[in-house]
ModelCIF file with pLDDT and N, C-alpha, C, O atoms, coordinates in Angstrom:
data_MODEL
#
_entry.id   MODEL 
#
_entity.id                         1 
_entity.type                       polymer 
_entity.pdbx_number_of_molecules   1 
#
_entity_poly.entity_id                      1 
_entity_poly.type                           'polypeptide(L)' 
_entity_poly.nstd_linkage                   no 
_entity_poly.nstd_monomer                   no 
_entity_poly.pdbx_seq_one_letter_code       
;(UNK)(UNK)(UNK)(UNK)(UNK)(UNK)(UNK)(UNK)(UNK)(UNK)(UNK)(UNK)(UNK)(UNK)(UNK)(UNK)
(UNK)(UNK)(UNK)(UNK)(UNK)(UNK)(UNK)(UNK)(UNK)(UNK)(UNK)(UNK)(UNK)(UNK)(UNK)(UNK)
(UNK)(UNK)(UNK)(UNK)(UNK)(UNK)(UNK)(UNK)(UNK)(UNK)(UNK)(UNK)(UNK)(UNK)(UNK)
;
_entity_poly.pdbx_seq_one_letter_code_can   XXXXXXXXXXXXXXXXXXXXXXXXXXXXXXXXXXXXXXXXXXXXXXX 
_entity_poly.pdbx_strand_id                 A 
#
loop_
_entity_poly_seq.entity_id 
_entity_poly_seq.num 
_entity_poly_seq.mon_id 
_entity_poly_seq.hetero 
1 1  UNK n 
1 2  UNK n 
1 3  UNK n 
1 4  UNK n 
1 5  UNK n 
1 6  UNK n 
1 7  UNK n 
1 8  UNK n 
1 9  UNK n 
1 10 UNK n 
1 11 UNK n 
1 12 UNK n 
1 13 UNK n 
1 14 UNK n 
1 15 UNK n 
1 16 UNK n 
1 17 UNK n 
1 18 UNK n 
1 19 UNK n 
1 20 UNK n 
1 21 UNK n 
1 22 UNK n 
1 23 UNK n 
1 24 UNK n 
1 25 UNK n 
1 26 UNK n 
1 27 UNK n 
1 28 UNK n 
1 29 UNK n 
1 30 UNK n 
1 31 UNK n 
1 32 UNK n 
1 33 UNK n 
1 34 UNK n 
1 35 UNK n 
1 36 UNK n 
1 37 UNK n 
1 38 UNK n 
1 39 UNK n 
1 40 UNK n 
1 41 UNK n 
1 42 UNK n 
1 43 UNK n 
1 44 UNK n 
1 45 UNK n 
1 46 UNK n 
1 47 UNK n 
#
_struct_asym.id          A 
_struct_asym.entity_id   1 
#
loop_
_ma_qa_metric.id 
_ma_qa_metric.mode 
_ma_qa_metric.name 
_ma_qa_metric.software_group_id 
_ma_qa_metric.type 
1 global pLDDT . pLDDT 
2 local  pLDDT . pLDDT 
#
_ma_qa_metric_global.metric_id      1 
_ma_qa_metric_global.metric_value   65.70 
_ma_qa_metric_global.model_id       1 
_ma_qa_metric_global.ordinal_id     1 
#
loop_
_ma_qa_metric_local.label_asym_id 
_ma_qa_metric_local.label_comp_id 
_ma_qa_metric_local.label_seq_id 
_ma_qa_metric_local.metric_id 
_ma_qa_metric_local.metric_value 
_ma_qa_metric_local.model_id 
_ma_qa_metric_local.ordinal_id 
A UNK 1  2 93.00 1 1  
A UNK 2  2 90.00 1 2  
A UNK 3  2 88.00 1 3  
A UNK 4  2 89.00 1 4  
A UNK 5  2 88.00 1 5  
A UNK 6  2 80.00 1 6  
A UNK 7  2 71.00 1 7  
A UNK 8  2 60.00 1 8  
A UNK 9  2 55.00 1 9  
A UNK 10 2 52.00 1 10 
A UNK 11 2 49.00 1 11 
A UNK 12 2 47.00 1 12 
A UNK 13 2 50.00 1 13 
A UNK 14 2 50.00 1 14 
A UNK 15 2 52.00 1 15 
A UNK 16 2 50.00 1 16 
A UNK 17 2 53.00 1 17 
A UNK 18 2 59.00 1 18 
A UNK 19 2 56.00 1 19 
A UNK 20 2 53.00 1 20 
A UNK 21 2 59.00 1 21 
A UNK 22 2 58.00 1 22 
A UNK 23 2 53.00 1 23 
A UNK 24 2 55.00 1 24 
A UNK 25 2 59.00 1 25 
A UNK 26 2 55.00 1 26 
A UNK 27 2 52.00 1 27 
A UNK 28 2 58.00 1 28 
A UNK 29 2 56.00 1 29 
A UNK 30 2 59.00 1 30 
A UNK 31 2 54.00 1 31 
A UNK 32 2 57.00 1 32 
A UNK 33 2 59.00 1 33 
A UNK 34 2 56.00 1 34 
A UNK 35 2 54.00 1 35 
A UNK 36 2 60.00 1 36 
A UNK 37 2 60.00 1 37 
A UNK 38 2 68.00 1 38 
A UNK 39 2 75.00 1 39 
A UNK 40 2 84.00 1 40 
A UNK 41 2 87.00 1 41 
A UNK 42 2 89.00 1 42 
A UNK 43 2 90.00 1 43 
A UNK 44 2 91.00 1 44 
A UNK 45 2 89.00 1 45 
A UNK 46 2 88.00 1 46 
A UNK 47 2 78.00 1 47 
#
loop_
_atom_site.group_PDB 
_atom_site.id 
_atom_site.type_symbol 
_atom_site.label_atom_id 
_atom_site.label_alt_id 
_atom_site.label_comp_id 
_atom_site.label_asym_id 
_atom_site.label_entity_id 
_atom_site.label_seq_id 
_atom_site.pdbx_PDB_ins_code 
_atom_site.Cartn_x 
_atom_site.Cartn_y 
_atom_site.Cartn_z 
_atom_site.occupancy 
_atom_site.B_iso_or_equiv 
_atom_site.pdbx_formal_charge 
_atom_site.auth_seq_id 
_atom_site.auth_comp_id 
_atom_site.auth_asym_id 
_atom_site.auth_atom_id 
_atom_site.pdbx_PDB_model_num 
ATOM 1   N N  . UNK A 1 1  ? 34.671  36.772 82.912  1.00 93.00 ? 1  UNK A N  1 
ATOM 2   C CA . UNK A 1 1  ? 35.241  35.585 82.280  1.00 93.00 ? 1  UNK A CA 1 
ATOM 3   C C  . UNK A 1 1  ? 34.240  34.433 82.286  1.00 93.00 ? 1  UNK A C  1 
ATOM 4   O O  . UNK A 1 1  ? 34.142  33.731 81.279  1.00 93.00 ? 1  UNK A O  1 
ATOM 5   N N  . UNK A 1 2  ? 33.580  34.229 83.236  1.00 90.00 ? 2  UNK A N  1 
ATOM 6   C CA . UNK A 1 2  ? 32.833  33.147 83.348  1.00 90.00 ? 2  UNK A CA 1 
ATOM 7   C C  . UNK A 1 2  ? 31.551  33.655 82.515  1.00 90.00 ? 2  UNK A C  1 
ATOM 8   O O  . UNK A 1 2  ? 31.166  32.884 81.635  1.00 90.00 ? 2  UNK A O  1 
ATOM 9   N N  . UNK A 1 3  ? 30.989  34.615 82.651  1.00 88.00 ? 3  UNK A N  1 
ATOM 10  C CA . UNK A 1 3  ? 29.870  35.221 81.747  1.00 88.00 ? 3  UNK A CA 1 
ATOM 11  C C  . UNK A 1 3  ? 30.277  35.004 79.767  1.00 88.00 ? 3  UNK A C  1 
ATOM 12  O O  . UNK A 1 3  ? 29.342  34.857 78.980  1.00 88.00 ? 3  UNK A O  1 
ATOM 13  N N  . UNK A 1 4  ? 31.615  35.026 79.321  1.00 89.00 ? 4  UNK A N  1 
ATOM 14  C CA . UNK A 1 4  ? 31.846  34.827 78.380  1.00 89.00 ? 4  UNK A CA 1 
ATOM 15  C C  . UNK A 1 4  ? 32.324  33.417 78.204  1.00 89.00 ? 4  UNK A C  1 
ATOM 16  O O  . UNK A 1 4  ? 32.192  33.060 77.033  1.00 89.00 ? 4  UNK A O  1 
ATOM 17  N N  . UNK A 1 5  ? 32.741  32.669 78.841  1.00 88.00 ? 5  UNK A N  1 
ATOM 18  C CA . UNK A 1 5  ? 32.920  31.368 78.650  1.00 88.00 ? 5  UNK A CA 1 
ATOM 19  C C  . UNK A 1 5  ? 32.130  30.655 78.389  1.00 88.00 ? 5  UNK A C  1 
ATOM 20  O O  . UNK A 1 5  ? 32.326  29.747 77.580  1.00 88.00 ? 5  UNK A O  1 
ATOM 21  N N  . UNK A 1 6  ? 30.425  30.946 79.304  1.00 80.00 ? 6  UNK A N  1 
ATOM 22  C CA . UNK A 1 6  ? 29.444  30.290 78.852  1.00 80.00 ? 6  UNK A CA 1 
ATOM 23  C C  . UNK A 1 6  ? 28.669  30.586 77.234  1.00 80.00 ? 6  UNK A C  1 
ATOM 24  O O  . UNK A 1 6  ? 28.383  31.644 76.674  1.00 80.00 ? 6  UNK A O  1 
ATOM 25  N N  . UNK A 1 7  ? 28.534  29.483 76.911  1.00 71.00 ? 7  UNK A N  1 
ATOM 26  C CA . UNK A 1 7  ? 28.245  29.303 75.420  1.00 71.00 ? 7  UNK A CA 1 
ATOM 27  C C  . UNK A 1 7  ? 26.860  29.876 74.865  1.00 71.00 ? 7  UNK A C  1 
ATOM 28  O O  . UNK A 1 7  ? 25.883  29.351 75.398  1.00 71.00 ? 7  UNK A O  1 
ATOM 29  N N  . UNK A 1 8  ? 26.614  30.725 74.023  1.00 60.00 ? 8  UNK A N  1 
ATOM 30  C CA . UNK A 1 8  ? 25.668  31.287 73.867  1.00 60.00 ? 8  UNK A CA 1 
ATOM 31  C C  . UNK A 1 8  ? 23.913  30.388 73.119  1.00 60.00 ? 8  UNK A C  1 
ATOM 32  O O  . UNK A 1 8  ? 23.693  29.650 72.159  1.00 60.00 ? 8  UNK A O  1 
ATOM 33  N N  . UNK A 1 9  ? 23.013  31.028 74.261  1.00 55.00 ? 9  UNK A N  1 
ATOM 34  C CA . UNK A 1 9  ? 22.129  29.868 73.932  1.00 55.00 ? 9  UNK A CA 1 
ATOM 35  C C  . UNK A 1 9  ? 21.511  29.582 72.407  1.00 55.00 ? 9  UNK A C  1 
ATOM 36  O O  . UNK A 1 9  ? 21.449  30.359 71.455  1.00 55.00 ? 9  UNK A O  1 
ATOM 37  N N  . UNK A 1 10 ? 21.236  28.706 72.473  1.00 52.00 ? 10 UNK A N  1 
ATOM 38  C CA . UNK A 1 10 ? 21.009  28.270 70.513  1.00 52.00 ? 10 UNK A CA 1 
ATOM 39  C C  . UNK A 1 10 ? 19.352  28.790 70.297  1.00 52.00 ? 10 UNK A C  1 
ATOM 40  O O  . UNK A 1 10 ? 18.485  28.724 71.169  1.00 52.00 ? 10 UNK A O  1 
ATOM 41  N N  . UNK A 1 11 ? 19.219  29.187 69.248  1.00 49.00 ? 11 UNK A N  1 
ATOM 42  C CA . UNK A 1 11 ? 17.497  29.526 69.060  1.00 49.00 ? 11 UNK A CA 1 
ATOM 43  C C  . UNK A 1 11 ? 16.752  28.483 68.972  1.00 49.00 ? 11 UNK A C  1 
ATOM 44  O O  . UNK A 1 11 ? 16.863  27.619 68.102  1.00 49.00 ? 11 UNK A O  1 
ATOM 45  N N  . UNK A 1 12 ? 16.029  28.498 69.774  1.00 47.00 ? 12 UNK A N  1 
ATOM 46  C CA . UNK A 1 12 ? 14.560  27.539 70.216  1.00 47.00 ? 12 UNK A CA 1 
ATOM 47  C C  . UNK A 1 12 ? 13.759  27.076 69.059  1.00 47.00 ? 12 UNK A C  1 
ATOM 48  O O  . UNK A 1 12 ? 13.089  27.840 68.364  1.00 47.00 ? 12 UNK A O  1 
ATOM 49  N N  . UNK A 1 13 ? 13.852  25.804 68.876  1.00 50.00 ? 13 UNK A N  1 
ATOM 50  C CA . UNK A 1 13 ? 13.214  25.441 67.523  1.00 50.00 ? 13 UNK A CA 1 
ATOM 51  C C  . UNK A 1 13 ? 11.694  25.629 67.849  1.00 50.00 ? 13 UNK A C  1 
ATOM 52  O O  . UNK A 1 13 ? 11.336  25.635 69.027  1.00 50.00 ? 13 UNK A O  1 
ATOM 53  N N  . UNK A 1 14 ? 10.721  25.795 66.749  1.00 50.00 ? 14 UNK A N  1 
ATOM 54  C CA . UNK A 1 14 ? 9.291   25.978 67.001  1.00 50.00 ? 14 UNK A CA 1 
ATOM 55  C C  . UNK A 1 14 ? 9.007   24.691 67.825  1.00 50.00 ? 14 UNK A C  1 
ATOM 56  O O  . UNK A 1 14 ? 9.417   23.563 67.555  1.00 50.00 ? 14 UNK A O  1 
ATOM 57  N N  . UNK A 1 15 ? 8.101   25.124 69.058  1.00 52.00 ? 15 UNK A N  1 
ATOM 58  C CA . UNK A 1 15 ? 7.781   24.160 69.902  1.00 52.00 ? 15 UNK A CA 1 
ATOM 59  C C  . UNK A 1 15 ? 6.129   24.069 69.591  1.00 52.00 ? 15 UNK A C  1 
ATOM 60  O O  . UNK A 1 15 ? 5.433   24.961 69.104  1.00 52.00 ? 15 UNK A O  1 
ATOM 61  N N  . UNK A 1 16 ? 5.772   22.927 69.952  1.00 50.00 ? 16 UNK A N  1 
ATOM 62  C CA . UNK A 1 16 ? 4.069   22.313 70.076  1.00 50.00 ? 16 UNK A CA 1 
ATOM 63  C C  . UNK A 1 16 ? 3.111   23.468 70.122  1.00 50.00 ? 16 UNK A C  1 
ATOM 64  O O  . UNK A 1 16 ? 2.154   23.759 69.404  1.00 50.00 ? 16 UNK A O  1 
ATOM 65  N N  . UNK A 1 17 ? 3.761   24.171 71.408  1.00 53.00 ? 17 UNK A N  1 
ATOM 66  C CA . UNK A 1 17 ? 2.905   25.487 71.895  1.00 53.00 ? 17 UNK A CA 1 
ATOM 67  C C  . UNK A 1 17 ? 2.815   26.454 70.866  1.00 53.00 ? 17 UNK A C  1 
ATOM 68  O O  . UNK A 1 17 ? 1.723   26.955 70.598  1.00 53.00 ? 17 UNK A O  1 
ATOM 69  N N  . UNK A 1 18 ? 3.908   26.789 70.225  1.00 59.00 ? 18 UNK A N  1 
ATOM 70  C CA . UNK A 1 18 ? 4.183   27.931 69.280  1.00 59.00 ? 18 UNK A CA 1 
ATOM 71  C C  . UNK A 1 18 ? 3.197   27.450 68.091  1.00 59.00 ? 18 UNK A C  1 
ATOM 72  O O  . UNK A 1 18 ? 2.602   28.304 67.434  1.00 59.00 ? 18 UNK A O  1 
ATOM 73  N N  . UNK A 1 19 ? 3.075   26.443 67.895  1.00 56.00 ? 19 UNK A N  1 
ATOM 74  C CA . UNK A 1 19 ? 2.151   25.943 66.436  1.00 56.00 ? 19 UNK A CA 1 
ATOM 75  C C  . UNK A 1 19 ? 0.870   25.885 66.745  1.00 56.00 ? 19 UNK A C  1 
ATOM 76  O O  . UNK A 1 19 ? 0.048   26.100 65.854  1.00 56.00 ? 19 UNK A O  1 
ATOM 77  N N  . UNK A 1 20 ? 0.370   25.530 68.303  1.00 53.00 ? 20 UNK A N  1 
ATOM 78  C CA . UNK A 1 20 ? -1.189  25.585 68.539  1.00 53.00 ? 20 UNK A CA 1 
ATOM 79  C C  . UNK A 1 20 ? -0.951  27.414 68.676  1.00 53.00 ? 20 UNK A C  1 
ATOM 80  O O  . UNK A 1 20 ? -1.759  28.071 68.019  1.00 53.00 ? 20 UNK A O  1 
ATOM 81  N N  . UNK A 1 21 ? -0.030  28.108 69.384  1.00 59.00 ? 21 UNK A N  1 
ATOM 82  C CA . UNK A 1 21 ? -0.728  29.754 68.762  1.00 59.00 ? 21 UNK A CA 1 
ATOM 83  C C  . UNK A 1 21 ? -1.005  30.326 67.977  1.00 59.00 ? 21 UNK A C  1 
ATOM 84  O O  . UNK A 1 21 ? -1.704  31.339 68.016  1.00 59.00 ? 21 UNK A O  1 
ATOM 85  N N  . UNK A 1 22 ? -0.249  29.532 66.533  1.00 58.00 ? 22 UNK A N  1 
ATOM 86  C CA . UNK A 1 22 ? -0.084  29.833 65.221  1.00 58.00 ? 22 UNK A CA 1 
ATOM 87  C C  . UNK A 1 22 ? -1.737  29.467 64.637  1.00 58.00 ? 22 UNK A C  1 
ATOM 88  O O  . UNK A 1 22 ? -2.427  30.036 63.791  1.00 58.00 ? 22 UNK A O  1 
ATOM 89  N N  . UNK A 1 23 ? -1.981  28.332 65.452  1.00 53.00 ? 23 UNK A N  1 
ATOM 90  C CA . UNK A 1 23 ? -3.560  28.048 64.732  1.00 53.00 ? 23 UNK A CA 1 
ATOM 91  C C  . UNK A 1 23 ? -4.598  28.994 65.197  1.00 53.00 ? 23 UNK A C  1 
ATOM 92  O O  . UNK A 1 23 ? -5.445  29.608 64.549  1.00 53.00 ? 23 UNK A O  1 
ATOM 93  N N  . UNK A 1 24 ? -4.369  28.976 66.336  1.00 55.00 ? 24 UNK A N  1 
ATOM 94  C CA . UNK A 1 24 ? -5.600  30.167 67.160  1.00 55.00 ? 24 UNK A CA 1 
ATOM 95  C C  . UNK A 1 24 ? -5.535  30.915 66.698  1.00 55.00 ? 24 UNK A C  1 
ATOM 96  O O  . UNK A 1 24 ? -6.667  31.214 66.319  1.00 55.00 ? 24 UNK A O  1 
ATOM 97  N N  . UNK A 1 25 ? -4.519  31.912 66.235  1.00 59.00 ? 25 UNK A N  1 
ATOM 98  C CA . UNK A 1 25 ? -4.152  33.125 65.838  1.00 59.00 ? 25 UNK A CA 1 
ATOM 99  C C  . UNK A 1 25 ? -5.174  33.364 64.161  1.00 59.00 ? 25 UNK A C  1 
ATOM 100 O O  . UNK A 1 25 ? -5.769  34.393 63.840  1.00 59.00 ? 25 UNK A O  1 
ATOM 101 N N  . UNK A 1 26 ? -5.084  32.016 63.325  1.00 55.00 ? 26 UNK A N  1 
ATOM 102 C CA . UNK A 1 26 ? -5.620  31.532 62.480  1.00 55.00 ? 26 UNK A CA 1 
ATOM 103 C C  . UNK A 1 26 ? -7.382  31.603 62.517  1.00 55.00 ? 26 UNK A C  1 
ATOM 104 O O  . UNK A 1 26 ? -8.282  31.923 61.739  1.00 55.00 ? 26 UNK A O  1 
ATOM 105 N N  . UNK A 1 27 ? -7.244  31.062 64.016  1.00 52.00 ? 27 UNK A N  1 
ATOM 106 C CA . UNK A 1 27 ? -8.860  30.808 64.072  1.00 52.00 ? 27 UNK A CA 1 
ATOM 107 C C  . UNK A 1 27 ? -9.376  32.074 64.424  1.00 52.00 ? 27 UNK A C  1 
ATOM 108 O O  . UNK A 1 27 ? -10.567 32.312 64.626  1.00 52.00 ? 27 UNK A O  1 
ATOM 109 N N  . UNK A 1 28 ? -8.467  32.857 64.491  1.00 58.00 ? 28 UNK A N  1 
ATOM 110 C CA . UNK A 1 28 ? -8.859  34.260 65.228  1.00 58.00 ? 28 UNK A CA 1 
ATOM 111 C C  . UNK A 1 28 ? -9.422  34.355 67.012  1.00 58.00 ? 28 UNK A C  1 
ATOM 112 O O  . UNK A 1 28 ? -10.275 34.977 67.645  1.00 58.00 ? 28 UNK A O  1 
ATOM 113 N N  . UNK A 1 29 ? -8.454  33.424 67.262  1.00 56.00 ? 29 UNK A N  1 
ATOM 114 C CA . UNK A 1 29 ? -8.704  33.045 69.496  1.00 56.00 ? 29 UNK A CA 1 
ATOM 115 C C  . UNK A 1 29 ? -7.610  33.764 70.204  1.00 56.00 ? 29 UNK A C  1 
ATOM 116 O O  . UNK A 1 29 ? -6.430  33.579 69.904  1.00 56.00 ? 29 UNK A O  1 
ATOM 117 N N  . UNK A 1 30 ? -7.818  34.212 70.717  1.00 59.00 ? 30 UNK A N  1 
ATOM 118 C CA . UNK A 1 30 ? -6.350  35.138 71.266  1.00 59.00 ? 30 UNK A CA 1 
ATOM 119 C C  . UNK A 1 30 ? -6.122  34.106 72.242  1.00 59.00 ? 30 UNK A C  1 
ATOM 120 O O  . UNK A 1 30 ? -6.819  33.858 73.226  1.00 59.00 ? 30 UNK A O  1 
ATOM 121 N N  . UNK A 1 31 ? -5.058  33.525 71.858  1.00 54.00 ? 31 UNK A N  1 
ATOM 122 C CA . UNK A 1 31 ? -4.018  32.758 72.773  1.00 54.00 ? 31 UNK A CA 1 
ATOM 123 C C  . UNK A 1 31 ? -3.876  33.504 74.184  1.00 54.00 ? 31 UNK A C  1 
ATOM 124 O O  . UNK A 1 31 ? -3.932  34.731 74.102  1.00 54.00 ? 31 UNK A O  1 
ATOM 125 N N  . UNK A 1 32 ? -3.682  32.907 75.605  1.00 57.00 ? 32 UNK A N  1 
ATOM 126 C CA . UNK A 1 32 ? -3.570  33.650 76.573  1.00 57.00 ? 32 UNK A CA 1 
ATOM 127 C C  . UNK A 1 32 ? -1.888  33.870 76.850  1.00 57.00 ? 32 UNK A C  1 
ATOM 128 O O  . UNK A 1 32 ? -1.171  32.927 76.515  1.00 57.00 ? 32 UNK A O  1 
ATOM 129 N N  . UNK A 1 33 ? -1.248  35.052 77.436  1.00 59.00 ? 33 UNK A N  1 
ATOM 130 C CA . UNK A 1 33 ? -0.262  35.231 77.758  1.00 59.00 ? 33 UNK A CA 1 
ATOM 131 C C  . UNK A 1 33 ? 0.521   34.499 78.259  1.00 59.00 ? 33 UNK A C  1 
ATOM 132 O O  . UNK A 1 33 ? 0.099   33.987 79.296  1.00 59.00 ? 33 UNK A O  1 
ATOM 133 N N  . UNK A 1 34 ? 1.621   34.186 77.933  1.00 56.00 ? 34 UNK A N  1 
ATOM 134 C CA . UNK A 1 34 ? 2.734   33.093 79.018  1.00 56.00 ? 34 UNK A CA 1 
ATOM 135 C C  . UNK A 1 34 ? 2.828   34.258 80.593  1.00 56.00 ? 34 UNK A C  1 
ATOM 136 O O  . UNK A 1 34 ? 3.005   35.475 80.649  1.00 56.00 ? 34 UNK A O  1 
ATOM 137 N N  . UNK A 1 35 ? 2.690   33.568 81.332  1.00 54.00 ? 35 UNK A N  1 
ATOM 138 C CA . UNK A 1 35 ? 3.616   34.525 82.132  1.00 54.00 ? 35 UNK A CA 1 
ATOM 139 C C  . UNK A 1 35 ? 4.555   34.867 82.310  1.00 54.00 ? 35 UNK A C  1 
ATOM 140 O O  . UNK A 1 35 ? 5.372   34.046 81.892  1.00 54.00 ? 35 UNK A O  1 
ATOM 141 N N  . UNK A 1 36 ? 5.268   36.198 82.995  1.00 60.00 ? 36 UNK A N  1 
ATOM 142 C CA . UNK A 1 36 ? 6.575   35.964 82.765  1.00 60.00 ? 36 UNK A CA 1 
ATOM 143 C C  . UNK A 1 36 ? 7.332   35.459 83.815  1.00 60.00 ? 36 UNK A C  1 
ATOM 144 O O  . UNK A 1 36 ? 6.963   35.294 84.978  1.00 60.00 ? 36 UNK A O  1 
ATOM 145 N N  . UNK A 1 37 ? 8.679   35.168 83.207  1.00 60.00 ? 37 UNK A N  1 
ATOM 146 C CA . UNK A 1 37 ? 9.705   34.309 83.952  1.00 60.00 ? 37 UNK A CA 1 
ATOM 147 C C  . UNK A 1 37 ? 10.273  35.513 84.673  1.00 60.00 ? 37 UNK A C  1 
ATOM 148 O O  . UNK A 1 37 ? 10.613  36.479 83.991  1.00 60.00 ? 37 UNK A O  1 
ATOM 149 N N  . UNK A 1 38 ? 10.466  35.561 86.578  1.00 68.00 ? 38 UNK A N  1 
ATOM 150 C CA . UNK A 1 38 ? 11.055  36.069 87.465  1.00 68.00 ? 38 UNK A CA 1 
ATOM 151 C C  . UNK A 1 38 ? 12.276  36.477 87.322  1.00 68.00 ? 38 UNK A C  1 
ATOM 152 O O  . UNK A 1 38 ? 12.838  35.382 87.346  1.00 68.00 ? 38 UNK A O  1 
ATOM 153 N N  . UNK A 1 39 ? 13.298  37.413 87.162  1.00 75.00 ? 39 UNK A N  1 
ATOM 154 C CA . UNK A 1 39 ? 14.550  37.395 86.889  1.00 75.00 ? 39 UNK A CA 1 
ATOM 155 C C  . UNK A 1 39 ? 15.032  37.525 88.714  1.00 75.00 ? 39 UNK A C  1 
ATOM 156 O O  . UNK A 1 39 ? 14.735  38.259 89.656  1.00 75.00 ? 39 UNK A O  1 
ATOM 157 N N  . UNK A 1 40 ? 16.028  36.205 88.451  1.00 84.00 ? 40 UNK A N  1 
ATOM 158 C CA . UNK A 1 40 ? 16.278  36.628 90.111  1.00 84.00 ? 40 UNK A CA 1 
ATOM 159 C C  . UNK A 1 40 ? 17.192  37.710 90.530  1.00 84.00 ? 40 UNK A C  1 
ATOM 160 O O  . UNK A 1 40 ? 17.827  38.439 89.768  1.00 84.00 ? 40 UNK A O  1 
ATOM 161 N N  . UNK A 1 41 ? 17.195  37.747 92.062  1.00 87.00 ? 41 UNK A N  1 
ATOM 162 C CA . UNK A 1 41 ? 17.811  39.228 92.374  1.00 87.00 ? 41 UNK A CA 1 
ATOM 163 C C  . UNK A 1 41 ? 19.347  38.775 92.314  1.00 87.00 ? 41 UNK A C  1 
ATOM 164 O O  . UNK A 1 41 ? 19.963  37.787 92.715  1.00 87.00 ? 41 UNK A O  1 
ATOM 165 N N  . UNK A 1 42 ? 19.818  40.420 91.356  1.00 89.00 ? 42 UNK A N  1 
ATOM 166 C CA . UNK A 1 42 ? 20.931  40.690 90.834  1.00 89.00 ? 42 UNK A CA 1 
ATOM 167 C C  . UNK A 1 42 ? 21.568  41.404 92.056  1.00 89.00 ? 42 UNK A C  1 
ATOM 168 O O  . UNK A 1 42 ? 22.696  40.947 92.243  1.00 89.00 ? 42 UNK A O  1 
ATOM 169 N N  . UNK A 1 43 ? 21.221  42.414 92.998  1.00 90.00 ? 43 UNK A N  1 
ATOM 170 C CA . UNK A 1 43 ? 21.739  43.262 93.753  1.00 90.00 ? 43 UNK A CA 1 
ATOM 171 C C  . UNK A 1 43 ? 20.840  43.653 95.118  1.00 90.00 ? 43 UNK A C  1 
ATOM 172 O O  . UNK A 1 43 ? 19.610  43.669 95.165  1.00 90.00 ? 43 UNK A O  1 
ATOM 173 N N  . UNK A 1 44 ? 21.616  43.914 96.040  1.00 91.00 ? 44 UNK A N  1 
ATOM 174 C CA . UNK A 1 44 ? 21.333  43.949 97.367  1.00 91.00 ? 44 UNK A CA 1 
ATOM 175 C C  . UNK A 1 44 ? 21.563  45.766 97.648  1.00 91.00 ? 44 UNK A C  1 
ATOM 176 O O  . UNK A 1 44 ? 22.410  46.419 97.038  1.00 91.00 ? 44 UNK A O  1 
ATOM 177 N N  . UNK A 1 45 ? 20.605  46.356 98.698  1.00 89.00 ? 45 UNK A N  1 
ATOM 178 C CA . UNK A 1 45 ? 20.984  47.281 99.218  1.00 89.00 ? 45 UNK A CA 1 
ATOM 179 C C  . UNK A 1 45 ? 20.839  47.363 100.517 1.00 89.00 ? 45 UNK A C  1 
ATOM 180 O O  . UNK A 1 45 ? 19.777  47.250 101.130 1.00 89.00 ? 45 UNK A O  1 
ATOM 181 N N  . UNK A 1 46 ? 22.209  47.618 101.088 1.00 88.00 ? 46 UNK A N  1 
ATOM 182 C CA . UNK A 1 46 ? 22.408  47.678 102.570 1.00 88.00 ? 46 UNK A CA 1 
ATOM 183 C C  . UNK A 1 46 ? 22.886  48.529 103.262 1.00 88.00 ? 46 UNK A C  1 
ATOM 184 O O  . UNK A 1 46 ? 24.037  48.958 103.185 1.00 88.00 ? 46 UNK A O  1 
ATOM 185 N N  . UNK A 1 47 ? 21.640  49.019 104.371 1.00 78.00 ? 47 UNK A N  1 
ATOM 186 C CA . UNK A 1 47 ? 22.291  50.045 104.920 1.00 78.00 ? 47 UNK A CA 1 
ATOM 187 C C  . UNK A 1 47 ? 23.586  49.795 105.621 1.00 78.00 ? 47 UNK A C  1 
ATOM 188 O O  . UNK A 1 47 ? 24.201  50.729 106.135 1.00 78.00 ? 47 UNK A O  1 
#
């Protein structure tokens, strides 16, 4: 219930970053990787 109550997130308008990759990509510079974001822990195992 609470997983569906929360409102689903809206798509990310092009940000600053996304338009300087768009140029590199242009200039032919390989943009470096974002890192990725940690998903935190979902589940525990206990003896």
């Amino acid at each position: 219930k609470e997983a569906l109550a929360a409102p689903a997130p809206a798509p990310a308008p092009a940000s600053a970053t996304e338009a300087l990759a768009g140029l590199l990509r242009q200039l032919g510079v390989q943009a470096p990787a974002a890192a990725p974001v940690p998903v935190p822990l979902q589940w525990i195992r206990a003896a």
